[in-house]
N, C-alpha and C. Protein backbone atom coordinates (compact mmCIF):
# COMPACT_ATOMS: atom_id res chain seq x y z
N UNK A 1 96.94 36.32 90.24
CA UNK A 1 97.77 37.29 89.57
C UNK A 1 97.64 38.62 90.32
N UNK A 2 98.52 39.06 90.30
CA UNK A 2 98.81 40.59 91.03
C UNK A 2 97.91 41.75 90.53
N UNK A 3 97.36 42.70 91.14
CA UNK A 3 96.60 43.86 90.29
C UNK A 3 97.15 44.26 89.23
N UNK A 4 98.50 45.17 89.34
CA UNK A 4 99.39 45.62 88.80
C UNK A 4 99.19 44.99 87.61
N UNK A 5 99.75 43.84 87.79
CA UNK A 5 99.95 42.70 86.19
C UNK A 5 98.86 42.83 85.66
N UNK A 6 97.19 42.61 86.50
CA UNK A 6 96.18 42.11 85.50
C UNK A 6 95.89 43.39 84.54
N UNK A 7 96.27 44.86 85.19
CA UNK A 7 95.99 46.15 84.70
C UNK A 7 96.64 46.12 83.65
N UNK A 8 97.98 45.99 83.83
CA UNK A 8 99.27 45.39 82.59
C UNK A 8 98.55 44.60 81.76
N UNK A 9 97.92 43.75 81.77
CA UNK A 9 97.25 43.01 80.46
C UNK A 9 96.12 43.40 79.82
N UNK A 10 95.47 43.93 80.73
CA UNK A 10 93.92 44.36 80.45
C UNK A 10 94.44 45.80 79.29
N UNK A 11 95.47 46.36 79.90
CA UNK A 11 95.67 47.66 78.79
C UNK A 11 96.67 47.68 77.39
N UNK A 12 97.60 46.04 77.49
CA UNK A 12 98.04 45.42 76.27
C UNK A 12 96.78 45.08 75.32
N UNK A 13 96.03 44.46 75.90
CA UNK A 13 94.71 44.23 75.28
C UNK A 13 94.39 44.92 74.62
N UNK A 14 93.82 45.91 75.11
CA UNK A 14 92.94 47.13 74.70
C UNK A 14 93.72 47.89 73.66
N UNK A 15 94.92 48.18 74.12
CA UNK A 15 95.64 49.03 72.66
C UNK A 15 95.97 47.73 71.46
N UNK A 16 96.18 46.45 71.82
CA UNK A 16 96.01 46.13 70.51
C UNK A 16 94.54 45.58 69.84
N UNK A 17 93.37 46.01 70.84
CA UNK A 17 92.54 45.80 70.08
C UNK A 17 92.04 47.21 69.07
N UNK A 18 92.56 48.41 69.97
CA UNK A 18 92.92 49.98 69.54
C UNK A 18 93.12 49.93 67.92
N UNK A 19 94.65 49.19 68.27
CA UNK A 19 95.52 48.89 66.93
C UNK A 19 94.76 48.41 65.54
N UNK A 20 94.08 47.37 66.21
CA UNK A 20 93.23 46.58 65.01
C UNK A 20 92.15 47.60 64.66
N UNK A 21 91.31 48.01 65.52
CA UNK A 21 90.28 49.05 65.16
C UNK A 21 90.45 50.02 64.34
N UNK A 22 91.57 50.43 64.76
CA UNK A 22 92.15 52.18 63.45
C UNK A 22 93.11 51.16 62.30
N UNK A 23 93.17 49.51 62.00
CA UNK A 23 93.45 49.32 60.88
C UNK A 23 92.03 48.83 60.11
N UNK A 24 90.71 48.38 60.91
CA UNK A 24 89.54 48.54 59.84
C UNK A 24 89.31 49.84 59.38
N UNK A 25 89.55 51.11 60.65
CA UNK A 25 88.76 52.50 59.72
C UNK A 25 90.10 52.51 58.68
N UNK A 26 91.36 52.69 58.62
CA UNK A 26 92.04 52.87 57.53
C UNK A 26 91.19 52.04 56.50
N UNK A 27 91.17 50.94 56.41
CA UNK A 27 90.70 50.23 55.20
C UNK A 27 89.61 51.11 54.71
N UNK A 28 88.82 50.99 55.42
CA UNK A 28 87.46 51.74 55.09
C UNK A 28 87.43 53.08 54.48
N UNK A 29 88.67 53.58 55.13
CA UNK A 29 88.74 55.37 54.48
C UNK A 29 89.66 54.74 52.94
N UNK A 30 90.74 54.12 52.77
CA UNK A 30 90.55 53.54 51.67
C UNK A 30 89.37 53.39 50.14
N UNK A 31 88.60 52.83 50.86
CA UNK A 31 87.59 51.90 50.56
C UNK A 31 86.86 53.45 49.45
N UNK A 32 86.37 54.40 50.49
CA UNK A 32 85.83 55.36 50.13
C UNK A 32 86.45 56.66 49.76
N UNK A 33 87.59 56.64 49.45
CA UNK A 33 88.67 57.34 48.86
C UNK A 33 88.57 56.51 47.37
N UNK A 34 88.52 55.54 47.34
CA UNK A 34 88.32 54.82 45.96
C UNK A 34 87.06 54.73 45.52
N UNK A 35 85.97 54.94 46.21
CA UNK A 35 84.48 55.12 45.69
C UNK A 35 84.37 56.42 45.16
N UNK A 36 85.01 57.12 45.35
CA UNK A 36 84.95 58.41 45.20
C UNK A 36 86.04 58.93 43.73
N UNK A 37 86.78 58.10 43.55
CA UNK A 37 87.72 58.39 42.85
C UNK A 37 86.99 58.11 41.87
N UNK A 38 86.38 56.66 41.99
CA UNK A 38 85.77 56.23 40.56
C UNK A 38 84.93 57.27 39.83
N UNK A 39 83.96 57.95 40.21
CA UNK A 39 83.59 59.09 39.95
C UNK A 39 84.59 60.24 38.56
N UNK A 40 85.66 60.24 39.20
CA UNK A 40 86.64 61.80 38.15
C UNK A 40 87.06 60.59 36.66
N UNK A 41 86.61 59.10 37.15
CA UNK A 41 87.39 58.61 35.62
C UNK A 41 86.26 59.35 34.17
N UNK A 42 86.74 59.61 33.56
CA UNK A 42 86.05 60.25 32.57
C UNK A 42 85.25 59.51 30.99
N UNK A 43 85.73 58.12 31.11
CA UNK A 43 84.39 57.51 30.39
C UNK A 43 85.15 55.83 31.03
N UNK A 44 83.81 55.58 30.70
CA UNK A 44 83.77 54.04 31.14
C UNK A 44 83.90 54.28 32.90
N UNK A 45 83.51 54.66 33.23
CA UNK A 45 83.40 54.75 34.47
C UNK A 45 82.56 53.02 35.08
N UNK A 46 82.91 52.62 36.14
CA UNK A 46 82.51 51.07 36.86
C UNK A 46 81.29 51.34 38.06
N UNK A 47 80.16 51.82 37.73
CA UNK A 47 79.12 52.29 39.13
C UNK A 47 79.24 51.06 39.91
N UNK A 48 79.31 49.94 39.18
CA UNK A 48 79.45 48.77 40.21
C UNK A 48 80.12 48.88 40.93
N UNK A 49 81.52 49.56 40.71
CA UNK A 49 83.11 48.93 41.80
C UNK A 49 82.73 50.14 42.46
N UNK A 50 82.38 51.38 42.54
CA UNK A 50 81.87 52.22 43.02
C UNK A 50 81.22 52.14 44.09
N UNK A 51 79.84 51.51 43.86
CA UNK A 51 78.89 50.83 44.75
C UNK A 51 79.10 49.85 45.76
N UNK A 52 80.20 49.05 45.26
CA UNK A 52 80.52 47.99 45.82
C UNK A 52 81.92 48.25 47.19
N UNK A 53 82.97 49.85 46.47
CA UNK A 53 83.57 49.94 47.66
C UNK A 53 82.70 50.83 49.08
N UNK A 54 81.32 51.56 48.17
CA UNK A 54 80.67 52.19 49.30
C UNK A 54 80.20 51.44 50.29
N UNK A 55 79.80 49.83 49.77
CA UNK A 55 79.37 48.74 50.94
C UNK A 55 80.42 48.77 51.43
N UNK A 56 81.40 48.89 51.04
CA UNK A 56 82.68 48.24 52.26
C UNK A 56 83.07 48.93 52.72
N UNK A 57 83.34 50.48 52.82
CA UNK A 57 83.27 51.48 54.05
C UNK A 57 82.68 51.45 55.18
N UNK A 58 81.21 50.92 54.66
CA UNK A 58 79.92 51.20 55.83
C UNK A 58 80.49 50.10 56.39
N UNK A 59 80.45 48.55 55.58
CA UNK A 59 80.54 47.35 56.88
C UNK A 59 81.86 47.57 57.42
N UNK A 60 83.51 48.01 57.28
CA UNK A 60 84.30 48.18 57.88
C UNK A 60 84.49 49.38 58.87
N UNK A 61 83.46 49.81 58.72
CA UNK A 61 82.79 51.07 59.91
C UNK A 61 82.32 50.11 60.84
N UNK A 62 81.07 49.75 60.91
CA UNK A 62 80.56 48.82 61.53
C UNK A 62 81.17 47.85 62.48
N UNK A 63 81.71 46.80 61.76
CA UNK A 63 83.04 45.97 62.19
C UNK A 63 83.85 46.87 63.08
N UNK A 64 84.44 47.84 62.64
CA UNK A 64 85.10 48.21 63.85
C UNK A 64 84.69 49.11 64.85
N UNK A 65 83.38 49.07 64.44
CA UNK A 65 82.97 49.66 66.29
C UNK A 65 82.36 48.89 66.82
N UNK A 66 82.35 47.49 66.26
CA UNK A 66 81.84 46.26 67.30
C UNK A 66 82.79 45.94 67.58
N UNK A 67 83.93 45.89 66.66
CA UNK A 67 85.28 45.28 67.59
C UNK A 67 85.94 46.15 69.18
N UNK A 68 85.66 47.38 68.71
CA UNK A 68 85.80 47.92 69.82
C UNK A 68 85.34 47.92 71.00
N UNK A 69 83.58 47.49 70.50
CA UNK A 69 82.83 47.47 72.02
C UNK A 69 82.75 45.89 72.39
N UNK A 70 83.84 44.91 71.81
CA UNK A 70 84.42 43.56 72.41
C UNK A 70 83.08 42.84 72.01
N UNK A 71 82.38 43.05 70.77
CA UNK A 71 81.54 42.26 70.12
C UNK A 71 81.84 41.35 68.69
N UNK A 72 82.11 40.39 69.21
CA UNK A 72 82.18 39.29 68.21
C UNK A 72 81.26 38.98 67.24
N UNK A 73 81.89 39.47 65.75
CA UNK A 73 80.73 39.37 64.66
C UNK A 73 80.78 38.46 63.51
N UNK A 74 79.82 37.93 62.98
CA UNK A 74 80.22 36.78 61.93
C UNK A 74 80.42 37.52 60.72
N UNK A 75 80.86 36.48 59.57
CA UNK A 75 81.78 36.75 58.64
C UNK A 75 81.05 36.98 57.93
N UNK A 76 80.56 38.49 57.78
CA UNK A 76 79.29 38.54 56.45
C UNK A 76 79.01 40.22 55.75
N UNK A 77 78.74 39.93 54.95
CA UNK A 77 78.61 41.58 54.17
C UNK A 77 77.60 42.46 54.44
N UNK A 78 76.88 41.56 55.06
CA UNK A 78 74.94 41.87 55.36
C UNK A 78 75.03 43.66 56.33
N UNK A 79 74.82 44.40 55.84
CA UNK A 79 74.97 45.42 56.40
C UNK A 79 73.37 45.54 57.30
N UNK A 80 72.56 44.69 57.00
CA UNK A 80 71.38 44.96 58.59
C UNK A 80 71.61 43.99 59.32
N UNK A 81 72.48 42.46 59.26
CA UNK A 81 72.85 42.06 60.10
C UNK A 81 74.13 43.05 61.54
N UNK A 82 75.06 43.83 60.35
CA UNK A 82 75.86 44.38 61.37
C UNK A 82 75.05 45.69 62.37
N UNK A 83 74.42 46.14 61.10
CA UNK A 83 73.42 47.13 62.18
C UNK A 83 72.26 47.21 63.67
N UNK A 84 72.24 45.85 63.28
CA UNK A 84 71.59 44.84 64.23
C UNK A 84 72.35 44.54 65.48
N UNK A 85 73.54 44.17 65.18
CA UNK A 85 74.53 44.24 66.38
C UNK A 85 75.06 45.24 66.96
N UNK A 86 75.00 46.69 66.20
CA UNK A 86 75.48 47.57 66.29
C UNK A 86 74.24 48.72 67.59
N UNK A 87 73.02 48.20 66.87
CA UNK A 87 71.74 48.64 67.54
C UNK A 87 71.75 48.05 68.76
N UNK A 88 72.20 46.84 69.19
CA UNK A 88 72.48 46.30 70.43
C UNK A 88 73.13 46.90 71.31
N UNK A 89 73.91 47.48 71.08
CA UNK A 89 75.19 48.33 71.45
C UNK A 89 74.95 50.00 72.07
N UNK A 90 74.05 50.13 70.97
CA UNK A 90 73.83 51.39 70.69
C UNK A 90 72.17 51.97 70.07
N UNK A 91 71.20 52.10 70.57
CA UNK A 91 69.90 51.74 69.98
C UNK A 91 69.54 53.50 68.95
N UNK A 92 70.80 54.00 68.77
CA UNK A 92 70.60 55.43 68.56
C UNK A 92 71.38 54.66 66.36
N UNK A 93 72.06 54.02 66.23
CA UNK A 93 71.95 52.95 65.12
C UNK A 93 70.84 52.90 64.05
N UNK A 94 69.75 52.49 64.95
CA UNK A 94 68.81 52.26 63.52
C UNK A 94 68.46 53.17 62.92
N UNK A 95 69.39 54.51 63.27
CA UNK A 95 68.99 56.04 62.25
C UNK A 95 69.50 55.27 61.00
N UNK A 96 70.36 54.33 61.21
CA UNK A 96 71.21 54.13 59.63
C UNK A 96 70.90 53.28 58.90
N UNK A 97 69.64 52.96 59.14
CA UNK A 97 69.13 51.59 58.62
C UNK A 97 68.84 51.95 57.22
N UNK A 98 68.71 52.96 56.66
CA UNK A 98 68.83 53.53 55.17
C UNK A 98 70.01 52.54 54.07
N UNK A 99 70.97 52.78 54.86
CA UNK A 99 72.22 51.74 54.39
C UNK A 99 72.54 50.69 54.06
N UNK A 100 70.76 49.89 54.71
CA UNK A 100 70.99 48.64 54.39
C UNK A 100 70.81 48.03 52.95
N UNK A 101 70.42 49.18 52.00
CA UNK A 101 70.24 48.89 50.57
C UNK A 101 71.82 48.56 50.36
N UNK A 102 72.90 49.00 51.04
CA UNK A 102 74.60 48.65 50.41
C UNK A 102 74.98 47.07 50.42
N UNK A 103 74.14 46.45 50.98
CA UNK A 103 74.15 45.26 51.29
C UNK A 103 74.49 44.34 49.78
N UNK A 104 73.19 44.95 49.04
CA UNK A 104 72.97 44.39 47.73
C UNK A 104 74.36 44.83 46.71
N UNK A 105 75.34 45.33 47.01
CA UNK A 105 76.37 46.23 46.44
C UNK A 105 77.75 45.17 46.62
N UNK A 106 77.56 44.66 48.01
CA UNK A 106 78.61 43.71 48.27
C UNK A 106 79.17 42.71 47.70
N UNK A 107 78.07 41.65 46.93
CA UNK A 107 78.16 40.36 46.07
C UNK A 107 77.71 40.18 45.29
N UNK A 108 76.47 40.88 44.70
CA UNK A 108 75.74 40.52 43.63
C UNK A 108 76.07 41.47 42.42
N UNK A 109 76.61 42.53 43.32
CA UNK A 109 77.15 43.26 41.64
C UNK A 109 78.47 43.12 41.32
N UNK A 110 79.34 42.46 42.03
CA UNK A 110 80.54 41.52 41.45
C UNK A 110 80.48 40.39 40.18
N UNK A 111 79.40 39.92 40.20
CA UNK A 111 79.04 38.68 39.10
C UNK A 111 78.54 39.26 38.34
N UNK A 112 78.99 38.16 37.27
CA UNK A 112 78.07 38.40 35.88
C UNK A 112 76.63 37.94 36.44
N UNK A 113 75.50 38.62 35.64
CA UNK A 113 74.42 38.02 35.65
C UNK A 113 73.51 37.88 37.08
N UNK A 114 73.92 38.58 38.05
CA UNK A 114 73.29 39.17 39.14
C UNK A 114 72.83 40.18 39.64
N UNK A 115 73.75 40.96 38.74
CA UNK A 115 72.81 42.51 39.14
C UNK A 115 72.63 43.03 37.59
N UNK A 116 71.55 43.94 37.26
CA UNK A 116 71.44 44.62 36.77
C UNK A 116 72.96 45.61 36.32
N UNK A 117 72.90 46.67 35.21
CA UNK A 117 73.84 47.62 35.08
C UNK A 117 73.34 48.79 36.05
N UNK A 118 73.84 49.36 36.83
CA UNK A 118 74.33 50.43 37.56
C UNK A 118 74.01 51.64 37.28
N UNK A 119 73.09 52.57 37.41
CA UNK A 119 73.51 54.14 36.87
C UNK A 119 74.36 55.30 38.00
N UNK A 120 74.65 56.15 37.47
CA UNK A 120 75.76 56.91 38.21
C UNK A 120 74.66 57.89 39.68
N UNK A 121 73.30 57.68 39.42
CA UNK A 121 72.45 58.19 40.69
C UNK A 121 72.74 57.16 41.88
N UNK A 122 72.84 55.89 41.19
CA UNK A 122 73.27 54.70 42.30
C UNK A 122 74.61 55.03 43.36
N UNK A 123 75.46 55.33 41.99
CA UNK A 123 76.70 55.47 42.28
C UNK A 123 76.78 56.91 43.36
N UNK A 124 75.86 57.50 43.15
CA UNK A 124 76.21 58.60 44.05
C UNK A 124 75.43 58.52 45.25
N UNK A 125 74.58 57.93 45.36
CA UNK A 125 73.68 57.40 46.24
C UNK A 125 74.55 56.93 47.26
N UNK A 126 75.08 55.78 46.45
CA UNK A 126 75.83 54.66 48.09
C UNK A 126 76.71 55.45 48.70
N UNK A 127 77.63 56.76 47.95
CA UNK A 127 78.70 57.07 48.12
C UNK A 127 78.23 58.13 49.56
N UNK A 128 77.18 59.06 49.51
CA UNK A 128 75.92 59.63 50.41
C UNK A 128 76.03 58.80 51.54
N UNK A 129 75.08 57.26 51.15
CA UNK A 129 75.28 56.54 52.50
C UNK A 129 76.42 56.33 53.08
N UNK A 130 77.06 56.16 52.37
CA UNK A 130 78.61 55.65 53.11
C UNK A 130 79.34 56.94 53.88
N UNK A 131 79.22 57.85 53.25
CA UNK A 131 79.60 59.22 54.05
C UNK A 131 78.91 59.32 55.75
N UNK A 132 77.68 59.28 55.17
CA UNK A 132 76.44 59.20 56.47
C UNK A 132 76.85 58.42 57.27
N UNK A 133 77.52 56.51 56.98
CA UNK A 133 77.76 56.09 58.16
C UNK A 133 79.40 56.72 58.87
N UNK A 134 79.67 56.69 58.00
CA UNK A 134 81.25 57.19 58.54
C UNK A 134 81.51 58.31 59.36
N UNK A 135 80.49 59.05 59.08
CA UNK A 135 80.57 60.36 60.07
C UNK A 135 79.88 59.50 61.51
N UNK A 136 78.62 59.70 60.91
CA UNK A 136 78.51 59.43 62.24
C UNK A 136 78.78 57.80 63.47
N UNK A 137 79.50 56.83 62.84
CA UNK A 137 80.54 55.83 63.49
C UNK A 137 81.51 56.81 64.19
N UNK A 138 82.57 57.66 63.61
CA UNK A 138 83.58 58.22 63.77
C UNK A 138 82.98 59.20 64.73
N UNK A 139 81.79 59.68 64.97
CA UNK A 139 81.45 60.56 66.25
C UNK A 139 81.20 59.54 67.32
N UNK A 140 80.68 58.42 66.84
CA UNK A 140 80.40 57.72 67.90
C UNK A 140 82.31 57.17 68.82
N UNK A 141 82.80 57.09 68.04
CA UNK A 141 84.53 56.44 68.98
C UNK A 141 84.81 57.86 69.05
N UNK A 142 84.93 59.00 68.90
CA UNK A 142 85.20 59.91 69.53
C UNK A 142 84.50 60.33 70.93
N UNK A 143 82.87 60.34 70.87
CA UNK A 143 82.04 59.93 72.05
C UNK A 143 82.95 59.00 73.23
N UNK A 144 83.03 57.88 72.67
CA UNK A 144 83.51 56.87 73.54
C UNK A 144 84.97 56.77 73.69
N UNK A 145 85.52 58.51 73.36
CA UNK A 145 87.20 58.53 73.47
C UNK A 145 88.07 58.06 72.88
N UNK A 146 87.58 57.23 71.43
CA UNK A 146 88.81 57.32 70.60
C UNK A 146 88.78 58.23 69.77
N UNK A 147 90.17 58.62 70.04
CA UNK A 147 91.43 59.54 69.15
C UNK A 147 91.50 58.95 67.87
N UNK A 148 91.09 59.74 67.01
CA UNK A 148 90.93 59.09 65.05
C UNK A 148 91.89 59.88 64.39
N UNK A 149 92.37 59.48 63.64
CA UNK A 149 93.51 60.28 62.66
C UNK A 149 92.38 60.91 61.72
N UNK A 150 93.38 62.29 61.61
CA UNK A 150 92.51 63.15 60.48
C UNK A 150 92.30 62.55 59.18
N UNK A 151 91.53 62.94 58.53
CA UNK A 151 91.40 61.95 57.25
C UNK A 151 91.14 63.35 56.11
């Protein structure tokens, strides 16, 4: 194949792997736009669904800065498994290993009869971590030159 062409593919590639990457951080800013919301409801408030979208900020943080650095990750919520891959990558990571308590946020407080009830220190807790990873993920693809939409 010709240079020209392989450059031509190599940079189709890359912007749609671009593409996919800024549609995990959308999710994720999602994710924690709704952790956060739960918070202003004014009774009956859910610390679980709370807790549970702060896990999914951090791992769709995660996820997409392994997708970016062309690391293939398995299908799992485990936030010290992703940090683990992420530390591979990046050994400046295990600052965030704090986070890995969100782990427990992912599946077990979805069911009846697996987690405990929730208090709102929890709830503000994960919401802390999840901030913590998001900033600093989002410095890290700016580091490495991606352009992030303001949020």
């Amino acid at each position: 194949m010709h240079l020209k062409m392989v450059k031509f593919f190599m940079k189709d590639k890359y912007n749609e792997v671009i593409r996919i990457v800024n549609q995990w951080i959308d999710i994720a800013e999602e994710d924690l736009k709704f952790a956060k919301h739960g918070l202003s409801i004014s009774s009956g408030v859910s610390y679980r669904i709370i807790t549970f979208h702060s896990q999914q900020c951090v791992e769709k943080y995660l996820k997409a800065f392994l997708l970016f650095h062309g690391i293939d990750f398995p299908h799992t919520h485990n936030i010290t498994t992703l940090l683990d891959l992420c530390s591979e990558i990046d050994k400046s990571f295990e600052r965030l290993r704090k986070a890995e308590i969100l782990t427990s946020y992912a599946t077990a407080s979805r069911y009846p009869g697996e987690y405990g009830k929730l208090r709102k220190s929890e709830a503000l807790s994960s919401i802390k971590l999840s901030e913590m990873v998001r900033l600093y993920v989002r410095n890290k693809f700016i580091e490495d030159g991606l352009k992030l939409k303001k949020t």
